[in-house]
C-alpha atoms as a PDB file:
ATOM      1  CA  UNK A   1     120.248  62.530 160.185  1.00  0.00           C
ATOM      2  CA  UNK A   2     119.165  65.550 158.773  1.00  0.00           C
ATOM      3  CA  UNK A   3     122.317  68.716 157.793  1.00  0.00           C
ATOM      4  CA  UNK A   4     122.352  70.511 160.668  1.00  0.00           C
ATOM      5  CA  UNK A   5     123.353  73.738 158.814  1.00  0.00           C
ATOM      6  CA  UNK A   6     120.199  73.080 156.059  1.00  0.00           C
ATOM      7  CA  UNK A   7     117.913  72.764 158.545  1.00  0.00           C
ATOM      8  CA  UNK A   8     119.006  75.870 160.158  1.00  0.00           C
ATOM      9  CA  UNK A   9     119.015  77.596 156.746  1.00  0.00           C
ATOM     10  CA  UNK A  10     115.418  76.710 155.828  1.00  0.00           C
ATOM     11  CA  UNK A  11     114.019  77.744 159.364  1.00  0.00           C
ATOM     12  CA  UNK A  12     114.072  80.912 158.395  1.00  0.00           C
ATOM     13  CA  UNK A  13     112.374  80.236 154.570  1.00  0.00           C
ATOM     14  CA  UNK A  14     108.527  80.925 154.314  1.00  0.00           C
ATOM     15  CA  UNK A  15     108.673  79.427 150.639  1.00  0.00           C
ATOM     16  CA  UNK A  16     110.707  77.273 149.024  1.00  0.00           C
ATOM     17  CA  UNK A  17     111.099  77.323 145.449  1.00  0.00           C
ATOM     18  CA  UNK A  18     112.273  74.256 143.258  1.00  0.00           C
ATOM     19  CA  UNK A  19     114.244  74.394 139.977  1.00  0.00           C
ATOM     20  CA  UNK A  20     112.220  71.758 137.533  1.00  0.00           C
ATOM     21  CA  UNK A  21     115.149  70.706 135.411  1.00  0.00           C
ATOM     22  CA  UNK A  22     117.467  68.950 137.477  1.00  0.00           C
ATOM     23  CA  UNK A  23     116.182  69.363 140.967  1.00  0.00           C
ATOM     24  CA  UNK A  24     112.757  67.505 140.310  1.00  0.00           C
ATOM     25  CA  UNK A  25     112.695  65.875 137.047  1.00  0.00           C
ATOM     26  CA  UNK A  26     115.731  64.824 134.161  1.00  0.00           C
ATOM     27  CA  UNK A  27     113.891  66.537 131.784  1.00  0.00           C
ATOM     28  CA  UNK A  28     115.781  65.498 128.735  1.00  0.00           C
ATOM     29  CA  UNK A  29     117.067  62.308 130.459  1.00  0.00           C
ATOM     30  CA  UNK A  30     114.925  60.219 127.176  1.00  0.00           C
ATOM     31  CA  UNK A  31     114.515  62.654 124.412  1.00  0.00           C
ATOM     32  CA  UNK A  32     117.889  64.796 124.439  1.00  0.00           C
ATOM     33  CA  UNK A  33     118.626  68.367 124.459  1.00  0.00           C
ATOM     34  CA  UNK A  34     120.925  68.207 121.591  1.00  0.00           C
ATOM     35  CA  UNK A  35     118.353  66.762 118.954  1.00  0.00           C
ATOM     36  CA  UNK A  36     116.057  69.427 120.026  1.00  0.00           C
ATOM     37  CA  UNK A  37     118.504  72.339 120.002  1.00  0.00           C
ATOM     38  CA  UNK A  38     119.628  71.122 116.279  1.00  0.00           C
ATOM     39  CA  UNK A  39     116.061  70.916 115.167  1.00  0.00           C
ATOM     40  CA  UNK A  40     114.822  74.315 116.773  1.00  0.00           C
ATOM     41  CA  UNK A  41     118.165  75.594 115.473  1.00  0.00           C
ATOM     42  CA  UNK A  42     116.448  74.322 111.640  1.00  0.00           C
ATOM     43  CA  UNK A  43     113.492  76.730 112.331  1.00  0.00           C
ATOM     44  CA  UNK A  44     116.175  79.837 112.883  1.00  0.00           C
ATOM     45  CA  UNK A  45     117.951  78.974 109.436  1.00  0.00           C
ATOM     46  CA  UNK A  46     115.454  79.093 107.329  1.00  0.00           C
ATOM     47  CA  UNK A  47     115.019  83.051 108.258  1.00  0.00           C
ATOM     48  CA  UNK A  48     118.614  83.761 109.028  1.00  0.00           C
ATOM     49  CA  UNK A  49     121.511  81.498 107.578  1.00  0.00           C
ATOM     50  CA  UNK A  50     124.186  83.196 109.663  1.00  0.00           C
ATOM     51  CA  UNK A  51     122.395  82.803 112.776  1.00  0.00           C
ATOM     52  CA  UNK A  52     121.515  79.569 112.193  1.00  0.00           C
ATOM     53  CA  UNK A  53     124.857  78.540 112.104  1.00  0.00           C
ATOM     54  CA  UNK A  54     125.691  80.014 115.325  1.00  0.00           C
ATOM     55  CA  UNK A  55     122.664  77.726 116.595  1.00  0.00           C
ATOM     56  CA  UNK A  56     123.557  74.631 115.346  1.00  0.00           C
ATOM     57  CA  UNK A  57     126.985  74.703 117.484  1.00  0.00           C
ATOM     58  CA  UNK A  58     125.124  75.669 121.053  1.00  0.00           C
ATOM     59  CA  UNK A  59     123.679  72.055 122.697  1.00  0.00           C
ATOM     60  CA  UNK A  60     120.948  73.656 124.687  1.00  0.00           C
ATOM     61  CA  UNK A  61     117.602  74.477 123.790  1.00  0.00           C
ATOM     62  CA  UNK A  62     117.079  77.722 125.768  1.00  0.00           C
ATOM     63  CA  UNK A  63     120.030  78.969 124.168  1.00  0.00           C
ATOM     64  CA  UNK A  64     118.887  78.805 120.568  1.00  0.00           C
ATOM     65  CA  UNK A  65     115.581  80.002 121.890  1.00  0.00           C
ATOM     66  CA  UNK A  66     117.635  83.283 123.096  1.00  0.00           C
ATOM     67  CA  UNK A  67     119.434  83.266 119.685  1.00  0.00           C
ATOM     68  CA  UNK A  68     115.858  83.420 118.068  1.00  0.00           C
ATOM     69  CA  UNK A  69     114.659  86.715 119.826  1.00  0.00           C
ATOM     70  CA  UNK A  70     117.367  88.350 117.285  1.00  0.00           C
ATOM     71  CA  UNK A  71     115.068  86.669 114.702  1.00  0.00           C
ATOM     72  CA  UNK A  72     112.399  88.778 114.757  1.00  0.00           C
ATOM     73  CA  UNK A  73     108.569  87.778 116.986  1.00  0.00           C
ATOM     74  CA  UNK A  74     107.915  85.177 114.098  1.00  0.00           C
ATOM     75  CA  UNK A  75     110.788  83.098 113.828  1.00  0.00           C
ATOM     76  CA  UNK A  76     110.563  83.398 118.246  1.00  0.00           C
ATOM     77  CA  UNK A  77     107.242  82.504 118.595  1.00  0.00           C
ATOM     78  CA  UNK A  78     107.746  79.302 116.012  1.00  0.00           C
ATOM     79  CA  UNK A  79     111.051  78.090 118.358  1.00  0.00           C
ATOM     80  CA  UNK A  80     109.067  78.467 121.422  1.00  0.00           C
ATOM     81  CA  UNK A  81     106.142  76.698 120.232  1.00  0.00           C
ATOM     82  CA  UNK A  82     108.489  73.817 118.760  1.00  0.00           C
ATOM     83  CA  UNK A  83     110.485  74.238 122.173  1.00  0.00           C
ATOM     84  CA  UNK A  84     107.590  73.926 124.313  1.00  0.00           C
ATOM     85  CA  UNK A  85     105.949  70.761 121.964  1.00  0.00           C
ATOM     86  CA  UNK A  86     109.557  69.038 122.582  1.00  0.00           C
ATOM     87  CA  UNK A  87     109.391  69.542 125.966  1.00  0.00           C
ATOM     88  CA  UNK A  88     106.219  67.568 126.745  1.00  0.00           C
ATOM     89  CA  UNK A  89     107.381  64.939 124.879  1.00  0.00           C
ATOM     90  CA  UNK A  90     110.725  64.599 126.948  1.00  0.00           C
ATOM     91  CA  UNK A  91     108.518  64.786 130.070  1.00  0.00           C
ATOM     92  CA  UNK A  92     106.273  62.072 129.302  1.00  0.00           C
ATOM     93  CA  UNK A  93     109.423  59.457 128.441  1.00  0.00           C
ATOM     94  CA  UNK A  94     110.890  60.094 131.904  1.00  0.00           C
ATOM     95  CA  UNK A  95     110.378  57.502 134.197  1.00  0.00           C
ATOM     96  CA  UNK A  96     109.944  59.512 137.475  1.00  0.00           C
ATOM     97  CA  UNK A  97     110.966  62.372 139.739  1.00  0.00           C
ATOM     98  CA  UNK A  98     114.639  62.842 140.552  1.00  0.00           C
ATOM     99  CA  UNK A  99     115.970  60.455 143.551  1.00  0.00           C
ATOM    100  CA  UNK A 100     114.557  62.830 146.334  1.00  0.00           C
ATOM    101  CA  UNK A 101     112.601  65.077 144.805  1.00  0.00           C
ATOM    102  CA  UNK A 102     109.352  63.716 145.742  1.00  0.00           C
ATOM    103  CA  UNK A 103     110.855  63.671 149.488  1.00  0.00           C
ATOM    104  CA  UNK A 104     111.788  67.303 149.080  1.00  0.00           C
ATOM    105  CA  UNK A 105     108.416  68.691 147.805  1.00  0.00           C
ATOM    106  CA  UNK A 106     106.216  66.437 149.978  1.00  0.00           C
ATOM    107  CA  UNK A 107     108.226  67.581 153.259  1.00  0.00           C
ATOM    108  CA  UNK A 108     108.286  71.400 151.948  1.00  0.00           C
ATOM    109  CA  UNK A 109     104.548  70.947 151.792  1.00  0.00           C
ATOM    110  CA  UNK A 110     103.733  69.345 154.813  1.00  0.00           C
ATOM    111  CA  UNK A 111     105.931  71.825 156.897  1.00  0.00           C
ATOM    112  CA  UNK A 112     102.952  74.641 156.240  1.00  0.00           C
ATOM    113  CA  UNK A 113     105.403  76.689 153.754  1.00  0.00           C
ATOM    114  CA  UNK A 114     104.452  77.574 150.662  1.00  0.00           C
ATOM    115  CA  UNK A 115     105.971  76.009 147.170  1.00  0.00           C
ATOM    116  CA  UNK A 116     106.248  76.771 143.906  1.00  0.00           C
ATOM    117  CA  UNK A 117     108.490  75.359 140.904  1.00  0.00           C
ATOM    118  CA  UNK A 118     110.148  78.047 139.124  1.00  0.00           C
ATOM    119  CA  UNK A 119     111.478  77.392 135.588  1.00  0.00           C
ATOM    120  CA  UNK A 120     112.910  78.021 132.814  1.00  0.00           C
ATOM    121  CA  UNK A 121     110.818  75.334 130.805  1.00  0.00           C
ATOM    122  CA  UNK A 122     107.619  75.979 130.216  1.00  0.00           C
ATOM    123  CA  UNK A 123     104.394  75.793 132.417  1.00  0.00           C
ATOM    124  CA  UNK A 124     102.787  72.915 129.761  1.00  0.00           C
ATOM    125  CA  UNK A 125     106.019  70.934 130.296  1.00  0.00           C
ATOM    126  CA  UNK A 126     105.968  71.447 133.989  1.00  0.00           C
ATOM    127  CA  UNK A 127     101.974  70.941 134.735  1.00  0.00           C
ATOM    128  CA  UNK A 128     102.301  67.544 132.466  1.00  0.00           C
ATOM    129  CA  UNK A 129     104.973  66.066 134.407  1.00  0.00           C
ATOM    130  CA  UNK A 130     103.584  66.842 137.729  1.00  0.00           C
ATOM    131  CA  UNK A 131     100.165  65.634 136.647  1.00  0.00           C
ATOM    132  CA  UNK A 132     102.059  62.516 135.195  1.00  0.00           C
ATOM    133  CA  UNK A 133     103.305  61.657 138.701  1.00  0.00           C
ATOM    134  CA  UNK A 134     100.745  62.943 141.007  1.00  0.00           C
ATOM    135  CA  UNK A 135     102.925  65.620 142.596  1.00  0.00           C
ATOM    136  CA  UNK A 136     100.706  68.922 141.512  1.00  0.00           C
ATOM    137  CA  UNK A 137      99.211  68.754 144.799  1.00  0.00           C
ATOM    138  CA  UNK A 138     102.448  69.406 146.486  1.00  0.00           C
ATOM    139  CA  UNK A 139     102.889  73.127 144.561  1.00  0.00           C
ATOM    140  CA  UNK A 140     101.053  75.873 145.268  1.00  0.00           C
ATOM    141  CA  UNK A 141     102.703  77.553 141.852  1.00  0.00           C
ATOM    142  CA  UNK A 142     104.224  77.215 138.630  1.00  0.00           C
ATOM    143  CA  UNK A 143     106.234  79.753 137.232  1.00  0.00           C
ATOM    144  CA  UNK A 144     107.341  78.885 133.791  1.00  0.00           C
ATOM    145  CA  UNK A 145     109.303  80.958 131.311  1.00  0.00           C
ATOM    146  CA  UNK A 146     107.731  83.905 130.079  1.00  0.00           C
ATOM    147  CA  UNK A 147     106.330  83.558 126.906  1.00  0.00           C
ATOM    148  CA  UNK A 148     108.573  84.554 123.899  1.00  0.00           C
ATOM    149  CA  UNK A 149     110.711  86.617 126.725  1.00  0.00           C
ATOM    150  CA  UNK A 150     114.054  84.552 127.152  1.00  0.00           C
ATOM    151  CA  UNK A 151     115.133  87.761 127.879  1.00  0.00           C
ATOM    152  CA  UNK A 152     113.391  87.382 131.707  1.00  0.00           C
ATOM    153  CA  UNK A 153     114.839  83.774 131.616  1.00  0.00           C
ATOM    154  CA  UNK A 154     117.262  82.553 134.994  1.00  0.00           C
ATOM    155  CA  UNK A 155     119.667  84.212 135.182  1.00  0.00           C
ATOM    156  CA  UNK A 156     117.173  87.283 135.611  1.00  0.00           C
ATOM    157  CA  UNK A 157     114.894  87.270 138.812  1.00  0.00           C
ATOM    158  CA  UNK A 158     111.632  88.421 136.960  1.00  0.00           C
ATOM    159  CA  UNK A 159     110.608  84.213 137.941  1.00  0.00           C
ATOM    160  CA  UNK A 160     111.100  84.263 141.490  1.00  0.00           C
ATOM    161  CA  UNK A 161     109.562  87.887 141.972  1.00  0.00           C
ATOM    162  CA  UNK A 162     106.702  86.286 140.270  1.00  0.00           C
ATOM    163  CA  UNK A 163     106.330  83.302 142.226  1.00  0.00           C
ATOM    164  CA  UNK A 164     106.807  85.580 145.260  1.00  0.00           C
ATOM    165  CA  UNK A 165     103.723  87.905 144.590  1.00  0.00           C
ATOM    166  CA  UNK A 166     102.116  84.405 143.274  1.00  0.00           C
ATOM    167  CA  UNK A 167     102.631  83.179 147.034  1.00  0.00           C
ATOM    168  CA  UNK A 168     102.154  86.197 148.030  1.00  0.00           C
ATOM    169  CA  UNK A 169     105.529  85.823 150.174  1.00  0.00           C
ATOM    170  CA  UNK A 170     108.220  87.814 150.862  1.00  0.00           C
ATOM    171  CA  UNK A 171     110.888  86.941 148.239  1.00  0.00           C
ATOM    172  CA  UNK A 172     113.865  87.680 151.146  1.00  0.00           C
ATOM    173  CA  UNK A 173     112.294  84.864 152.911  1.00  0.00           C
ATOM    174  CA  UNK A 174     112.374  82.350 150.386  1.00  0.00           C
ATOM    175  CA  UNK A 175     114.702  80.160 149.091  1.00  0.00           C
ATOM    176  CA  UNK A 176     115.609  78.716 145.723  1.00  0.00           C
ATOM    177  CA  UNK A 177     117.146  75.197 145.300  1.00  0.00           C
ATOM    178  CA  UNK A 178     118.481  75.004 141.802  1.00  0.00           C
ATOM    179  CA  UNK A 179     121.703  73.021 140.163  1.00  0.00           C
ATOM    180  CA  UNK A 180     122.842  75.487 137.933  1.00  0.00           C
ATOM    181  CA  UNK A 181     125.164  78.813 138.685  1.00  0.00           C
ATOM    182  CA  UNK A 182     122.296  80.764 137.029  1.00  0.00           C
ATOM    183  CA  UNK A 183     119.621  79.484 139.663  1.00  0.00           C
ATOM    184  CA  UNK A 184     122.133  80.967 142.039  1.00  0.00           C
ATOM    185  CA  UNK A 185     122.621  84.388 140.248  1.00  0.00           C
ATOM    186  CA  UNK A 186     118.378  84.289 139.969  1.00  0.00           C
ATOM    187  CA  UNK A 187     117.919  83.883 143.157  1.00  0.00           C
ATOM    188  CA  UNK A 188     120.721  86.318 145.008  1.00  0.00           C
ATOM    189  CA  UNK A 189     119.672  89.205 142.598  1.00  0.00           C
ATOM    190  CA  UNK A 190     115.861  88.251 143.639  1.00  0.00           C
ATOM    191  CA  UNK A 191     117.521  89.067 147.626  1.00  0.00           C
ATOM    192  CA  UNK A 192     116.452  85.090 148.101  1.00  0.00           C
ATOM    193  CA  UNK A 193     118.935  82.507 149.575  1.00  0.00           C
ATOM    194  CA  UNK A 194     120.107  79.770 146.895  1.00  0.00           C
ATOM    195  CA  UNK A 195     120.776  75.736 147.322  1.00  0.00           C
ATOM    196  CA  UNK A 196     122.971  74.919 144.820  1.00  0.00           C
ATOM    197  CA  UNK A 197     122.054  71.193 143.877  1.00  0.00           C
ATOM    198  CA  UNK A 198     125.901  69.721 142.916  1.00  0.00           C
ATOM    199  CA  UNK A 199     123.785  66.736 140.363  1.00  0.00           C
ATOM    200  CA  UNK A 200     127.347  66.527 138.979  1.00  0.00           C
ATOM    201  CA  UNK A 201     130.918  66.724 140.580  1.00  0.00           C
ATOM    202  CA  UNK A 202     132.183  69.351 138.657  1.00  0.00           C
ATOM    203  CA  UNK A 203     129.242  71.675 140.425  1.00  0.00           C
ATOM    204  CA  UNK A 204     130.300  71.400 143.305  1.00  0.00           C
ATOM    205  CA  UNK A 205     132.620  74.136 143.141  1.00  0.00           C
ATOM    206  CA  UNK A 206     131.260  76.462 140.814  1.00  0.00           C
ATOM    207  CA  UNK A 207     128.047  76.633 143.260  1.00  0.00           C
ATOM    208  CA  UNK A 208     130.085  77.316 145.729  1.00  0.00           C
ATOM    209  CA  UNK A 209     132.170  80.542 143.387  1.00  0.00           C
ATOM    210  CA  UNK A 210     128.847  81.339 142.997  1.00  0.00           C
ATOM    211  CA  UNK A 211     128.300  81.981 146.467  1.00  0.00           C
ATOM    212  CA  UNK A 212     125.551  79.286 146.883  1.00  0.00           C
ATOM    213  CA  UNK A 213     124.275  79.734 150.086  1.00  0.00           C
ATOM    214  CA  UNK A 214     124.220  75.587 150.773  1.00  0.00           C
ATOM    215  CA  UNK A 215     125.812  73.187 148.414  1.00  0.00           C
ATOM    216  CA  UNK A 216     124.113  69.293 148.564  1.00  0.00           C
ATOM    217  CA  UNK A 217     124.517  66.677 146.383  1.00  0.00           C
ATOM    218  CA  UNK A 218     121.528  64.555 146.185  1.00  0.00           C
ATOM    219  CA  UNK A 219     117.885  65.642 146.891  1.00  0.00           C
ATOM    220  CA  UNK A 220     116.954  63.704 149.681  1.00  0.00           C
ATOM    221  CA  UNK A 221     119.390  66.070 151.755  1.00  0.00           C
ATOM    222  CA  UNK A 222     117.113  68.547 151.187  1.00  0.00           C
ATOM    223  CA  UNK A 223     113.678  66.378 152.228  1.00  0.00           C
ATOM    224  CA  UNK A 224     115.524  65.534 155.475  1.00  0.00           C
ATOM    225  CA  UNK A 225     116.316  69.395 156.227  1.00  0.00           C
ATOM    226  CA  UNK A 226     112.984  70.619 154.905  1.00  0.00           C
ATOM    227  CA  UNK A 227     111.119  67.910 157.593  1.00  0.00           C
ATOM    228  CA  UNK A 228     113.296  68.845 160.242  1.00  0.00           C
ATOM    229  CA  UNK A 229     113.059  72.634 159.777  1.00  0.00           C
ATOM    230  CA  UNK A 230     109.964  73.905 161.571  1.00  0.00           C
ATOM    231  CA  UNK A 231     108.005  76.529 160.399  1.00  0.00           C
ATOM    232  CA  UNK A 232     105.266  78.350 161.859  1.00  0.00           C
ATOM    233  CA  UNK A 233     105.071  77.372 165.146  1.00  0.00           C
END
């Protein structure tokens, strides 16, 4: 039976706007974040010792991309690239979509709303893995990061304004389903509702300090809602 309060929720959503990195696909579920961050974290040392340092300790790889912007546009652009080149490789080792992704984005879909991912890994990473798994015909748009702008990265709504004009939707009647407290602070400052996806006990309550709008643990909570939720009618 579908969450009563979801469905209600998502009634009132033209779009619906997936997270990549948790909600659809375990991006670094084969090749780890932490090698990557230590090895992108290589490329800032060999400009800038000090900040390099201050790389090495931080696991995840957007973060030492934001440490490179103080780097200057070279040493950015070479993390990004690396970044980016890592990220297609993780994507191609994972087996499949999250346990109810593919539920989620084929009900979205078939309920006559429009759908977009909207990321902060990039748009080659993205496009690969829903090419790899035949899901690209499910999403209308990808919004990836913006290139060598981690600046405009979630927690900043530049992604979902984008994928709003891209859909050429209202952004105030979308919503976001993310599993991070910055996918909540994205979407809320974007005047979008958030689903906070709890892929881990502990998230459970900081979505909800976050003022998550919904709080589910597994994806195929949000399939059921999305099928139930009419739209357009």
């Amino acid at each position: 039976m579908a969450n009563e309060s979801l469905v209600r929720l998502f009634a009132t959503r033209e779009s619906v706007l997936f997270d990549f990195d948790g909600p659809v696909c375990d991006v670094f579920a084969e090749h780890p974040a932490r090698g990557i961050a230590l090895s992108l974290a290589g490329l800032i040392s060999r400009d800038n010792a000090a900040l390099g340092a201050k790389a090495q300790s931080v696991t995840d790889p957007m973060e030492v991309l934001r440490i490179s912007q103080q780097c200057g546009d070279h040493v950015l652009s070479a993390v990004e690239d690396a970044l980016t080149e890592e990220e297609v490789r993780a994507v191609r080792l994972v087996e499949g979509p999250v346990l109810g992704a593919r539920l989620s984005l084929e009900s979205a879909h078939s309920s006559g709303r429009k759908v977009a991912i909207v990321s902060n890994n990039s748009v080659e990473c993205v496009t690969e893995f829903l090419a790899l798994h035949d899901l690209q015909g499910l999403v209308h748009e990808v919004i990836g990061r913006p290139y060598r702008r981690p600046d405009l990265m979630k927690p900043a709504p530049h992604s979902i304004k984008l994928a709003a004009e891209s859909l050429c939707s209202d952004r105030r009647k979308s919503v976001l389903i993310g599993d991070s407290v910055t996918d909540i602070e994205a979407a809320h400052s974007a005047k979008a509702l958030a689903v906070g996806f709890a892929n881990a006990p502990r998230k459970v309550a900081a979505m909800r300090e976050a003022h998550a709008d919904a709080v589910v643990t597994d994806m195929a909570t949000v399939g059921h809602a999305l099928a139930a939720a009419s739209w357009g009618l």
